[in-house]
PDB file of N, CA and C in Angstrom:
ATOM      1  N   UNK A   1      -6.871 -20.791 -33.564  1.00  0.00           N
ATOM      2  CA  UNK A   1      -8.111 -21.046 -32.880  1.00  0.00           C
ATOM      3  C   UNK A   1      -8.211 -22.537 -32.556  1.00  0.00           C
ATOM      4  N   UNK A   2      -8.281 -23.209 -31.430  1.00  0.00           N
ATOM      5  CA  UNK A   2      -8.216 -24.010 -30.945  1.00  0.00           C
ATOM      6  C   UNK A   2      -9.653 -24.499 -31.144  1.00  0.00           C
ATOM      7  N   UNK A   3     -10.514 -25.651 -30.923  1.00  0.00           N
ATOM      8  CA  UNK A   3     -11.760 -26.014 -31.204  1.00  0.00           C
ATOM      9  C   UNK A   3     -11.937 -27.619 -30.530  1.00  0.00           C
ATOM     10  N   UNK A   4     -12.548 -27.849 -29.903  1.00  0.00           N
ATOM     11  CA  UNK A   4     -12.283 -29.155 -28.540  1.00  0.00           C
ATOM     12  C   UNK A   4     -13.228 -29.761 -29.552  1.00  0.00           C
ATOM     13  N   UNK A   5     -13.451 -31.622 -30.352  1.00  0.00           N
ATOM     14  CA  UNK A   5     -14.562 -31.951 -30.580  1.00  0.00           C
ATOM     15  C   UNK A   5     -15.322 -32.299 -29.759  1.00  0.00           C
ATOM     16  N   UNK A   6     -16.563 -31.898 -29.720  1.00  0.00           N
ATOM     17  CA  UNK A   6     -17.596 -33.087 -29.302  1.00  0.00           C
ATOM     18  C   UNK A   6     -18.149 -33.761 -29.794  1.00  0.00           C
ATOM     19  N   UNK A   7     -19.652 -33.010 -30.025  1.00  0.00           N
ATOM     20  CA  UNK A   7     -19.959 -34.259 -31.037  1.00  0.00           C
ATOM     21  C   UNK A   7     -20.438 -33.876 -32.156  1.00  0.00           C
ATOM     22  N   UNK A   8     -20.127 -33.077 -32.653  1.00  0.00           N
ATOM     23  CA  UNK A   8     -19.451 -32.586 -33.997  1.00  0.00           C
ATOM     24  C   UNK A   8     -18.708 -33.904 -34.816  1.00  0.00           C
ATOM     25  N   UNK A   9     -19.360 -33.445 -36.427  1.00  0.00           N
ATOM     26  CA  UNK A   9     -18.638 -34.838 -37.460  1.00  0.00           C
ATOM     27  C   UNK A   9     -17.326 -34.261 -37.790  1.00  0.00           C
ATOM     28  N   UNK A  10     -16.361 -34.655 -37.623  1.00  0.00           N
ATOM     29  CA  UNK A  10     -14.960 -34.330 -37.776  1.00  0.00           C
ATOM     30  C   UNK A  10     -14.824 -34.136 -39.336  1.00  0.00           C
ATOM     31  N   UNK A  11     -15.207 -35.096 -40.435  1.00  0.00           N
ATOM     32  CA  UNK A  11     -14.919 -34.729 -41.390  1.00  0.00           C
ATOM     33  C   UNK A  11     -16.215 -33.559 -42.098  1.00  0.00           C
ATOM     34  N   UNK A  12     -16.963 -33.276 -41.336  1.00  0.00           N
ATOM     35  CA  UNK A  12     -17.437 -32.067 -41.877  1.00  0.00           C
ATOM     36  C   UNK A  12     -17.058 -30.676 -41.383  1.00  0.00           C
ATOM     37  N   UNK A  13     -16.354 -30.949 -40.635  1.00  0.00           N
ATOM     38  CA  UNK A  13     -15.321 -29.625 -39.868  1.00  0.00           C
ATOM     39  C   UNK A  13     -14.657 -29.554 -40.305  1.00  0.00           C
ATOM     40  N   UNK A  14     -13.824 -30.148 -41.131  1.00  0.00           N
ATOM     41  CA  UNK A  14     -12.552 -30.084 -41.798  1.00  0.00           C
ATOM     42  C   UNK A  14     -12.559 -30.599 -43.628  1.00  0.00           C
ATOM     43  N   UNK A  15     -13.812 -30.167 -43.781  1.00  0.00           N
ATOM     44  CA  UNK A  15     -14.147 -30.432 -44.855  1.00  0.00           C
ATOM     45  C   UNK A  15     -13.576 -29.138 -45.705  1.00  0.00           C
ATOM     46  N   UNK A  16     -13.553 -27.822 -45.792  1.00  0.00           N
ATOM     47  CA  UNK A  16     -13.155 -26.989 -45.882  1.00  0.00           C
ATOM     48  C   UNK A  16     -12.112 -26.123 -45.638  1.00  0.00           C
ATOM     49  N   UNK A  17     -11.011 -25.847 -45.942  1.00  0.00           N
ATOM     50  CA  UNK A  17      -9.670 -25.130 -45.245  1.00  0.00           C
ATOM     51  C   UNK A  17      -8.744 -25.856 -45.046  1.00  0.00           C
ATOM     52  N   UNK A  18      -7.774 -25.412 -44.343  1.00  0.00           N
ATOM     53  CA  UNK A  18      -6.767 -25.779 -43.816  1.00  0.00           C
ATOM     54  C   UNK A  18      -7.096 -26.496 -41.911  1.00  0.00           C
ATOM     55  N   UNK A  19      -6.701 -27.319 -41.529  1.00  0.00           N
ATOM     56  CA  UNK A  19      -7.253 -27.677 -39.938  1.00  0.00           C
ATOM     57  C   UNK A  19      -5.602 -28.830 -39.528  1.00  0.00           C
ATOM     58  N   UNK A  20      -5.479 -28.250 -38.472  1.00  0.00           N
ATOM     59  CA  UNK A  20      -4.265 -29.375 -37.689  1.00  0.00           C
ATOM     60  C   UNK A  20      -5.563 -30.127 -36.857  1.00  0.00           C
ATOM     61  N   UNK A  21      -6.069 -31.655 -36.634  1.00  0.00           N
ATOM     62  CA  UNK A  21      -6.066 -32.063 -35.712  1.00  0.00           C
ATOM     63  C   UNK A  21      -5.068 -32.924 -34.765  1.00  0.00           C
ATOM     64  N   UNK A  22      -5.560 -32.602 -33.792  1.00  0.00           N
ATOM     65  CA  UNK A  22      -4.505 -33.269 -32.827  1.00  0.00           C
ATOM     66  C   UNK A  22      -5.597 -34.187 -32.158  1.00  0.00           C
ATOM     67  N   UNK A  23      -5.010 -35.503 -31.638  1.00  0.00           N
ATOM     68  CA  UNK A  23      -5.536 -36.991 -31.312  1.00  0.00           C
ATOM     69  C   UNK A  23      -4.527 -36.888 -29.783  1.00  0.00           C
ATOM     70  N   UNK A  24      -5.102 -36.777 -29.314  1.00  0.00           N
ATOM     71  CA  UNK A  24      -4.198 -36.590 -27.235  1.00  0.00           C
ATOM     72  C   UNK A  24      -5.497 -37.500 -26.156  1.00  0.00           C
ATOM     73  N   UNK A  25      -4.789 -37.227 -25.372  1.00  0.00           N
ATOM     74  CA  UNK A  25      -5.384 -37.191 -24.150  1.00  0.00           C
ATOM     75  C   UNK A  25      -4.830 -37.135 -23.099  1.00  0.00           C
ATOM     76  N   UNK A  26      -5.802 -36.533 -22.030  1.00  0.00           N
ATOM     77  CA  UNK A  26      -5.493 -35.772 -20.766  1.00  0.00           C
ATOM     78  C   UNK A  26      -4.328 -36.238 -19.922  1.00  0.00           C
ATOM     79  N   UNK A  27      -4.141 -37.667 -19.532  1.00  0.00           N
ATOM     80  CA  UNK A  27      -3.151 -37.737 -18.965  1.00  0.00           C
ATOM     81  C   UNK A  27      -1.796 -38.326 -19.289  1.00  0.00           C
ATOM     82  N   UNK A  28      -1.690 -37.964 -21.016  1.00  0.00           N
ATOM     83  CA  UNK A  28      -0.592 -38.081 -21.779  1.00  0.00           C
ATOM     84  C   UNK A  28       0.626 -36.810 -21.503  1.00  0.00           C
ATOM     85  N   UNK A  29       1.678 -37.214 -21.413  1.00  0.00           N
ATOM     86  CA  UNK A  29       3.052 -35.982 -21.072  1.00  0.00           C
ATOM     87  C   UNK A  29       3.199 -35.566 -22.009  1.00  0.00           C
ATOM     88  N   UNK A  30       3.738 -36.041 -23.149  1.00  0.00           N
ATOM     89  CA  UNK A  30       3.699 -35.072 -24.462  1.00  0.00           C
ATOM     90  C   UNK A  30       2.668 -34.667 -25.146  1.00  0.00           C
ATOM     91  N   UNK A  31       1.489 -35.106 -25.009  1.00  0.00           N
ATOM     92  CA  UNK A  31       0.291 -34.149 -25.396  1.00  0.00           C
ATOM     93  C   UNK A  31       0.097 -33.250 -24.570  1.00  0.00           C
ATOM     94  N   UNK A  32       0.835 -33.177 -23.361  1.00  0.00           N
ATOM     95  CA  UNK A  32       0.334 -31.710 -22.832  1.00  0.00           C
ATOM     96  C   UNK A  32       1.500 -30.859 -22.899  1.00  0.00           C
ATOM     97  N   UNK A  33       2.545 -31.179 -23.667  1.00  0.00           N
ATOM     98  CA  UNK A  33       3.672 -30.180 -23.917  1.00  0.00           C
ATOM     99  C   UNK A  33       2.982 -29.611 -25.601  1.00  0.00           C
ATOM    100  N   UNK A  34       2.700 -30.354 -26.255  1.00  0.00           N
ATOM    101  CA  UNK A  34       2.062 -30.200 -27.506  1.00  0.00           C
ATOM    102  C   UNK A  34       1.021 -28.948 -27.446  1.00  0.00           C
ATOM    103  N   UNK A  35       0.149 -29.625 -26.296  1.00  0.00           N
ATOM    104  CA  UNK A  35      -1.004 -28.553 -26.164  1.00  0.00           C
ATOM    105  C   UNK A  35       0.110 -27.040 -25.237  1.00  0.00           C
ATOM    106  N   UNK A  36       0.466 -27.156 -25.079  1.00  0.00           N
ATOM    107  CA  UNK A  36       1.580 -25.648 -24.684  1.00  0.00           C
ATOM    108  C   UNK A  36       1.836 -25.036 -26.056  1.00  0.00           C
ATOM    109  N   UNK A  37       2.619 -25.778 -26.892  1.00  0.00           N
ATOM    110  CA  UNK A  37       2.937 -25.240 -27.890  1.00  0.00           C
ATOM    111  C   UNK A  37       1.623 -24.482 -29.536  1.00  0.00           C
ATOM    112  N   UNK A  38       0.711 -25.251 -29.022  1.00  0.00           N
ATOM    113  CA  UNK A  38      -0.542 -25.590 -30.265  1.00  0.00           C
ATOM    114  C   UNK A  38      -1.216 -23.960 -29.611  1.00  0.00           C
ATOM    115  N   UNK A  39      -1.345 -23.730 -28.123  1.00  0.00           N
ATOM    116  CA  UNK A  39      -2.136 -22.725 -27.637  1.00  0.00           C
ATOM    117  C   UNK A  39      -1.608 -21.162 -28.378  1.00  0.00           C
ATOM    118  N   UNK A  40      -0.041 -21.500 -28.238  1.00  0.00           N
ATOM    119  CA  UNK A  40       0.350 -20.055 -28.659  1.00  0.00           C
ATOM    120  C   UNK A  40       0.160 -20.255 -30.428  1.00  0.00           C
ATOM    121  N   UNK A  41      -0.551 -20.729 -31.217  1.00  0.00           N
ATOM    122  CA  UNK A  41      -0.730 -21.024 -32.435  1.00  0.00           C
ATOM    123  C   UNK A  41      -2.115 -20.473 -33.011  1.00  0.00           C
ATOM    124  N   UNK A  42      -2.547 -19.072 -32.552  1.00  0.00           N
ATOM    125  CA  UNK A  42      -3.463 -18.622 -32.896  1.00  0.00           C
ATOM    126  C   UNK A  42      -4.206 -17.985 -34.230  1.00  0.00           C
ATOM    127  N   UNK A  43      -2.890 -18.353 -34.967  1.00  0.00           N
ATOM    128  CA  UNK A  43      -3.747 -18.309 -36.801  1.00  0.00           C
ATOM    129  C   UNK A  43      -3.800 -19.456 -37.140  1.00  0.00           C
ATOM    130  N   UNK A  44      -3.382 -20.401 -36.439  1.00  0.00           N
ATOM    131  CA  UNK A  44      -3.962 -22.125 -37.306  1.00  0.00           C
ATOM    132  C   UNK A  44      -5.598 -22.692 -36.392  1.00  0.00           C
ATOM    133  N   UNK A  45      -6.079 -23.408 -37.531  1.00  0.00           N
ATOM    134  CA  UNK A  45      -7.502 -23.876 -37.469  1.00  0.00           C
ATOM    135  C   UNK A  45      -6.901 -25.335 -36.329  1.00  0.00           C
ATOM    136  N   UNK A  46      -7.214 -25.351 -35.193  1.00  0.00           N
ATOM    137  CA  UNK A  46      -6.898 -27.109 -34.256  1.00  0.00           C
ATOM    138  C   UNK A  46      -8.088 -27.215 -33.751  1.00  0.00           C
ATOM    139  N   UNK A  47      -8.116 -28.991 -33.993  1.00  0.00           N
ATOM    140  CA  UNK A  47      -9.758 -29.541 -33.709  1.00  0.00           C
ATOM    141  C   UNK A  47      -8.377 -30.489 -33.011  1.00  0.00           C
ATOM    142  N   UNK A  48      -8.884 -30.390 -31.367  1.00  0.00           N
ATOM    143  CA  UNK A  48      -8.403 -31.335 -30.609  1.00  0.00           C
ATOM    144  C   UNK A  48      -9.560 -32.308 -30.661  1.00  0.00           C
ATOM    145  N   UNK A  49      -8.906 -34.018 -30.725  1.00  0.00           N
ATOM    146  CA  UNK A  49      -9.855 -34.875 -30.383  1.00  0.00           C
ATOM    147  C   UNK A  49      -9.269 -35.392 -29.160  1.00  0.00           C
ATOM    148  N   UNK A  50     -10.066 -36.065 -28.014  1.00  0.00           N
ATOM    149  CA  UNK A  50      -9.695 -36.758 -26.744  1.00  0.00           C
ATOM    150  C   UNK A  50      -9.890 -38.220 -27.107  1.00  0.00           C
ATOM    151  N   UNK A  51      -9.233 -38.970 -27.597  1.00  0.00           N
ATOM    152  CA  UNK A  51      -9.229 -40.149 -27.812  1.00  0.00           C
ATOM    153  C   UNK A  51      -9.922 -41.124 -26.178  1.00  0.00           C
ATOM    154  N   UNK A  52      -9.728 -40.855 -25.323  1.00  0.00           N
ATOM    155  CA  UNK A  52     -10.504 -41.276 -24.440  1.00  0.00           C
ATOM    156  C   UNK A  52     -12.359 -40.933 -24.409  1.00  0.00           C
ATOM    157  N   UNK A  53     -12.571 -39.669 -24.856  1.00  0.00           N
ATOM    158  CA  UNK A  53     -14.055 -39.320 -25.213  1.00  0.00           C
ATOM    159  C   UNK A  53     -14.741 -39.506 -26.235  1.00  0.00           C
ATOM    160  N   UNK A  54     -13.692 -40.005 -27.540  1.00  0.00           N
ATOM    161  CA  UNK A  54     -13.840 -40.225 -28.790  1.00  0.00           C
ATOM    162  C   UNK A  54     -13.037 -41.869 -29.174  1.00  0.00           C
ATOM    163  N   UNK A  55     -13.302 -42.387 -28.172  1.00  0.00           N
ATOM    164  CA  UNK A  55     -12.741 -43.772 -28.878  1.00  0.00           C
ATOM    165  C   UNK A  55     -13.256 -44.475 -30.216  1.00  0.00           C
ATOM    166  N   UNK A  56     -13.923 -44.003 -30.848  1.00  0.00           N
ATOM    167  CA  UNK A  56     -14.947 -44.745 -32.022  1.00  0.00           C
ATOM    168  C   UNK A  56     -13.703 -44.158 -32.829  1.00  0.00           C
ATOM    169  N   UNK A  57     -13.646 -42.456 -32.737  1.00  0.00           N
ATOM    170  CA  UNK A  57     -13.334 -41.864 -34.036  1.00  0.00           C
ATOM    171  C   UNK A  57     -11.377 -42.141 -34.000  1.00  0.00           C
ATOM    172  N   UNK A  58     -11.062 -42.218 -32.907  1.00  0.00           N
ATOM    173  CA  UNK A  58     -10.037 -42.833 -32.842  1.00  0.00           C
ATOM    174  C   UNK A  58      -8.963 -44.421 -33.411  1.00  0.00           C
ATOM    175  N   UNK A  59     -10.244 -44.687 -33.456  1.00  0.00           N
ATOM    176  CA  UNK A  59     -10.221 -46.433 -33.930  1.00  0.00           C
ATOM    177  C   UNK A  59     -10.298 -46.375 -35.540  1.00  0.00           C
ATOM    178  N   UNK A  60     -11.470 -45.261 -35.744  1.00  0.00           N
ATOM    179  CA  UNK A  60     -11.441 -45.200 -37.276  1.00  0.00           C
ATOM    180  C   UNK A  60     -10.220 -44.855 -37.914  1.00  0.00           C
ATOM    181  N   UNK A  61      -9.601 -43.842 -37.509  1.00  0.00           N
ATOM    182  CA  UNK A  61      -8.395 -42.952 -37.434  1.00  0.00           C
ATOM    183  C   UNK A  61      -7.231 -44.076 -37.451  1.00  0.00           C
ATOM    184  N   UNK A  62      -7.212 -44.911 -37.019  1.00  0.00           N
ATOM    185  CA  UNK A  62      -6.228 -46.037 -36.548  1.00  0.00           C
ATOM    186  C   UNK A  62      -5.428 -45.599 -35.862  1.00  0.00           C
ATOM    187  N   UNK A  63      -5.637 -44.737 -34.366  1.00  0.00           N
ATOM    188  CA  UNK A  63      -4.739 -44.389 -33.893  1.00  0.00           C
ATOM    189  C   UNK A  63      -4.217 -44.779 -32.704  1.00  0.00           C
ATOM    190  N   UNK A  64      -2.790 -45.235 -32.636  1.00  0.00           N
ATOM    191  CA  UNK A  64      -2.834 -46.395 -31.977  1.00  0.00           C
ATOM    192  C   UNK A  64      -1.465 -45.654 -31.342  1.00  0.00           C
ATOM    193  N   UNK A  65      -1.212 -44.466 -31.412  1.00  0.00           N
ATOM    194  CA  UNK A  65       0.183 -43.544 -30.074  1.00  0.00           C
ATOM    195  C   UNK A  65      -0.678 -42.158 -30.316  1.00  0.00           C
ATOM    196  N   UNK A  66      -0.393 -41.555 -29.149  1.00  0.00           N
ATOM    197  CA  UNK A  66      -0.267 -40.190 -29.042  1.00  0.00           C
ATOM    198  C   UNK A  66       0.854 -39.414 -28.380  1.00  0.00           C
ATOM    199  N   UNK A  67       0.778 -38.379 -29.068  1.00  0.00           N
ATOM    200  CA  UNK A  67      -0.269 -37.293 -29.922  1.00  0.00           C
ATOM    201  C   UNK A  67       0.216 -37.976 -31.608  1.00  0.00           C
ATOM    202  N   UNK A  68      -1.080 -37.306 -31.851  1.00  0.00           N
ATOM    203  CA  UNK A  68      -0.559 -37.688 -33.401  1.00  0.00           C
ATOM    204  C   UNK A  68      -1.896 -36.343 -33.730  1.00  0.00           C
ATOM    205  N   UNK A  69      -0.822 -36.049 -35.315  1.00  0.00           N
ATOM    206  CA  UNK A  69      -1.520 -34.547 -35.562  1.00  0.00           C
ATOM    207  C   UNK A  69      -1.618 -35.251 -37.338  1.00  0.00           C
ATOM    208  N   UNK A  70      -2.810 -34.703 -37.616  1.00  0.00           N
ATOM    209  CA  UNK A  70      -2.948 -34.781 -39.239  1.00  0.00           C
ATOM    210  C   UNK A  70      -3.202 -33.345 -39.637  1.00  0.00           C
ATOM    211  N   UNK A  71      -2.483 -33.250 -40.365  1.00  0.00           N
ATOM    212  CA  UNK A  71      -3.423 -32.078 -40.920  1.00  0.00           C
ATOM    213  C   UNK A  71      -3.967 -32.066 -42.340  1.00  0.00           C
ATOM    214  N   UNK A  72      -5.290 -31.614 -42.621  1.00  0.00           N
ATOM    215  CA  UNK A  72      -6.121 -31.818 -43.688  1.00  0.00           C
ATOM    216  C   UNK A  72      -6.194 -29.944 -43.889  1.00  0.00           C
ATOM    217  N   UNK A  73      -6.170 -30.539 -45.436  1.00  0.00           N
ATOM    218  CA  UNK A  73      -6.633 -29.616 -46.214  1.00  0.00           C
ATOM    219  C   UNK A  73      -7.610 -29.788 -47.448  1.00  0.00           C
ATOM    220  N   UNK A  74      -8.866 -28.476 -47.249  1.00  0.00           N
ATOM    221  CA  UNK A  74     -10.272 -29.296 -47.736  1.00  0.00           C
ATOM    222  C   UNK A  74     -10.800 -30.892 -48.014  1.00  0.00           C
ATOM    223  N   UNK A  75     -10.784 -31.220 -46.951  1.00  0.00           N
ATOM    224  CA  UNK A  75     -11.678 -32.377 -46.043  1.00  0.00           C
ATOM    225  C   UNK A  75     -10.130 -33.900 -46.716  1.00  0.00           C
ATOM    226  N   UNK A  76      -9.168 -33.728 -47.023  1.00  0.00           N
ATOM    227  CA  UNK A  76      -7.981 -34.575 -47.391  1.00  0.00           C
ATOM    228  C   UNK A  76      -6.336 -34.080 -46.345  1.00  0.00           C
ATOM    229  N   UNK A  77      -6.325 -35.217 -45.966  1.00  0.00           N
ATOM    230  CA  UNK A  77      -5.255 -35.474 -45.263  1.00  0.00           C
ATOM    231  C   UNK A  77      -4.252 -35.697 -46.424  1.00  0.00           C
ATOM    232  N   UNK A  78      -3.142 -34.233 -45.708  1.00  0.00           N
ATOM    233  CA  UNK A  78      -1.872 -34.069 -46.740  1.00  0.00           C
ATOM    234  C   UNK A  78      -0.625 -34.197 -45.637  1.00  0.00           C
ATOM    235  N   UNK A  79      -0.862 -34.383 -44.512  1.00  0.00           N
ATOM    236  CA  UNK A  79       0.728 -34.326 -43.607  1.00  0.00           C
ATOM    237  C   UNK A  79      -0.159 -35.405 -42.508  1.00  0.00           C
ATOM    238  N   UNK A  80       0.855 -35.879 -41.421  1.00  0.00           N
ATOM    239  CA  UNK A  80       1.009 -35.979 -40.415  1.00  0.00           C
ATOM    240  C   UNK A  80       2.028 -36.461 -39.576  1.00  0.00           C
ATOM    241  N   UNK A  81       1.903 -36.356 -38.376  1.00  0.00           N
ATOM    242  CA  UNK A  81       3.153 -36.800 -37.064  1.00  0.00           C
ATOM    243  C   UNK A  81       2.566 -36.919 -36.093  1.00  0.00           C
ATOM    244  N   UNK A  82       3.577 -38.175 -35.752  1.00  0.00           N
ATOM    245  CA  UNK A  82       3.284 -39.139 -34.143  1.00  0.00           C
ATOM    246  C   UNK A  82       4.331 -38.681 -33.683  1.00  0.00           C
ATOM    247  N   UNK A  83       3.537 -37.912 -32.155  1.00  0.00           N
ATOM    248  CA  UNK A  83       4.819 -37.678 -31.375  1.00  0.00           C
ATOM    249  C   UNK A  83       4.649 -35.932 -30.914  1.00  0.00           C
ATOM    250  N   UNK A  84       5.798 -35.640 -29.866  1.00  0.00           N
ATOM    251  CA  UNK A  84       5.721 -34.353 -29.658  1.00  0.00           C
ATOM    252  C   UNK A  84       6.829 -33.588 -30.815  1.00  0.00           C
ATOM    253  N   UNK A  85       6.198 -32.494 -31.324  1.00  0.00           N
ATOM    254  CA  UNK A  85       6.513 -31.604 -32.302  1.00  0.00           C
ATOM    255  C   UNK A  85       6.566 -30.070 -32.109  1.00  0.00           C
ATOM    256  N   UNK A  86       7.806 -29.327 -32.288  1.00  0.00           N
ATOM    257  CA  UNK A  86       7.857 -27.873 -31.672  1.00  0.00           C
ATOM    258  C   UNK A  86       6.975 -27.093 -33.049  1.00  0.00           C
ATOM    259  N   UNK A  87       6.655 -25.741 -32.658  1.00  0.00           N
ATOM    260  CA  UNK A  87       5.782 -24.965 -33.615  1.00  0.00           C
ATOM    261  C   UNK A  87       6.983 -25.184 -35.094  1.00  0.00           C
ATOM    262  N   UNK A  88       7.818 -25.054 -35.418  1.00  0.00           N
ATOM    263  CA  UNK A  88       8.887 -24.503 -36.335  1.00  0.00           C
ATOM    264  C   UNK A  88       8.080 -25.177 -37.406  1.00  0.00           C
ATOM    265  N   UNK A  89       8.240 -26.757 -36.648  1.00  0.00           N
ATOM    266  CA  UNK A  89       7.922 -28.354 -37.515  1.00  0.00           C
ATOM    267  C   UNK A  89       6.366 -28.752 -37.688  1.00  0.00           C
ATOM    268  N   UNK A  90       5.620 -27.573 -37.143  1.00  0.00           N
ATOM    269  CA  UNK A  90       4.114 -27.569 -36.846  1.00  0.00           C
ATOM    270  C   UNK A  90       3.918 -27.040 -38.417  1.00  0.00           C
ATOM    271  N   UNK A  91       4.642 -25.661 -38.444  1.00  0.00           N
ATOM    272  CA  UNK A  91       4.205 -25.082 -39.476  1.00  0.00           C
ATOM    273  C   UNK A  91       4.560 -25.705 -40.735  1.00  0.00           C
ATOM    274  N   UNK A  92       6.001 -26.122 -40.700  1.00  0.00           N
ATOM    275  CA  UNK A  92       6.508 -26.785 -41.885  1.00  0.00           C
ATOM    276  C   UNK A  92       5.247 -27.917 -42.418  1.00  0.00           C
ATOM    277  N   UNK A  93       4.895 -28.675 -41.663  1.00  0.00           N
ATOM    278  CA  UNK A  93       3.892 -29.890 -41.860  1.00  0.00           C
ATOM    279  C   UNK A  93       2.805 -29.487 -42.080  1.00  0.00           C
ATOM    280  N   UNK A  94       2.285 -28.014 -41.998  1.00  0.00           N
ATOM    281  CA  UNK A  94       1.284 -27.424 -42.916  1.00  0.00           C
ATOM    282  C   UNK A  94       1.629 -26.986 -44.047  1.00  0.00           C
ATOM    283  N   UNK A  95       2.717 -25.996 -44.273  1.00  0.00           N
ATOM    284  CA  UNK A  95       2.884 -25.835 -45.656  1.00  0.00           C
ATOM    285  C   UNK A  95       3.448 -27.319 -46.648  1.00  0.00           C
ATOM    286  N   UNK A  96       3.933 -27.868 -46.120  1.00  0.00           N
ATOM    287  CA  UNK A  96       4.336 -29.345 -47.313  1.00  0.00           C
ATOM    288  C   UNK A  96       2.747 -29.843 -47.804  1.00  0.00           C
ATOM    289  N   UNK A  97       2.878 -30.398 -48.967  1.00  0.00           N
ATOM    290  CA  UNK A  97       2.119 -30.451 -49.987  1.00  0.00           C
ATOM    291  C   UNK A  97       1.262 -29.365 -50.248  1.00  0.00           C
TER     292      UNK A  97
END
């Protein structure tokens, strides 16, 4: 299930569960190969952020390339990767830790 932020508090969305976010934007090339791959990913929790619509939470984030994916589990960041990533290495980076 895919989930676009707006203006929604990110860490209370992901305060609970398992969640990939992904940090992109629109006229990035490998965030839109990413977002190809993330769509067919319909049992994982993704809170896309648009770092262009979300520059605050971006800055907090320190995110300074895209795509970059964290994934948190109950509201703690246990993985992440900068860069484009196929599903195989999507999933692996959820199950580690």
């Amino acid at each position: 299930m895919i989930k676009y932020l707006k203006e929604e508090n990110l860490q209370e969305l992901v305060k609970s569960g398992t969640y990939l976010v992904d940090f992109y934007a629109d006229w990035c090339g490998p965030c839109k190969m990413l977002a190809s791959v993330l769509e067919n990913m319909e049992d994982v929790n993704i809170i896309k952020v648009n770092v262009d619509e979300h520059p605050e939470i971006a800055k907090e984030y320190g995110v300074m390339s895209i795509p970059l994916i964290l994934v948190y589990k109950d509201g703690q960041i246990t993985n992440k990767h900068l860069g484009f990533i196929d599903e195989d290495q999507i999933r692996k980076l959820i199950k580690e830790k």
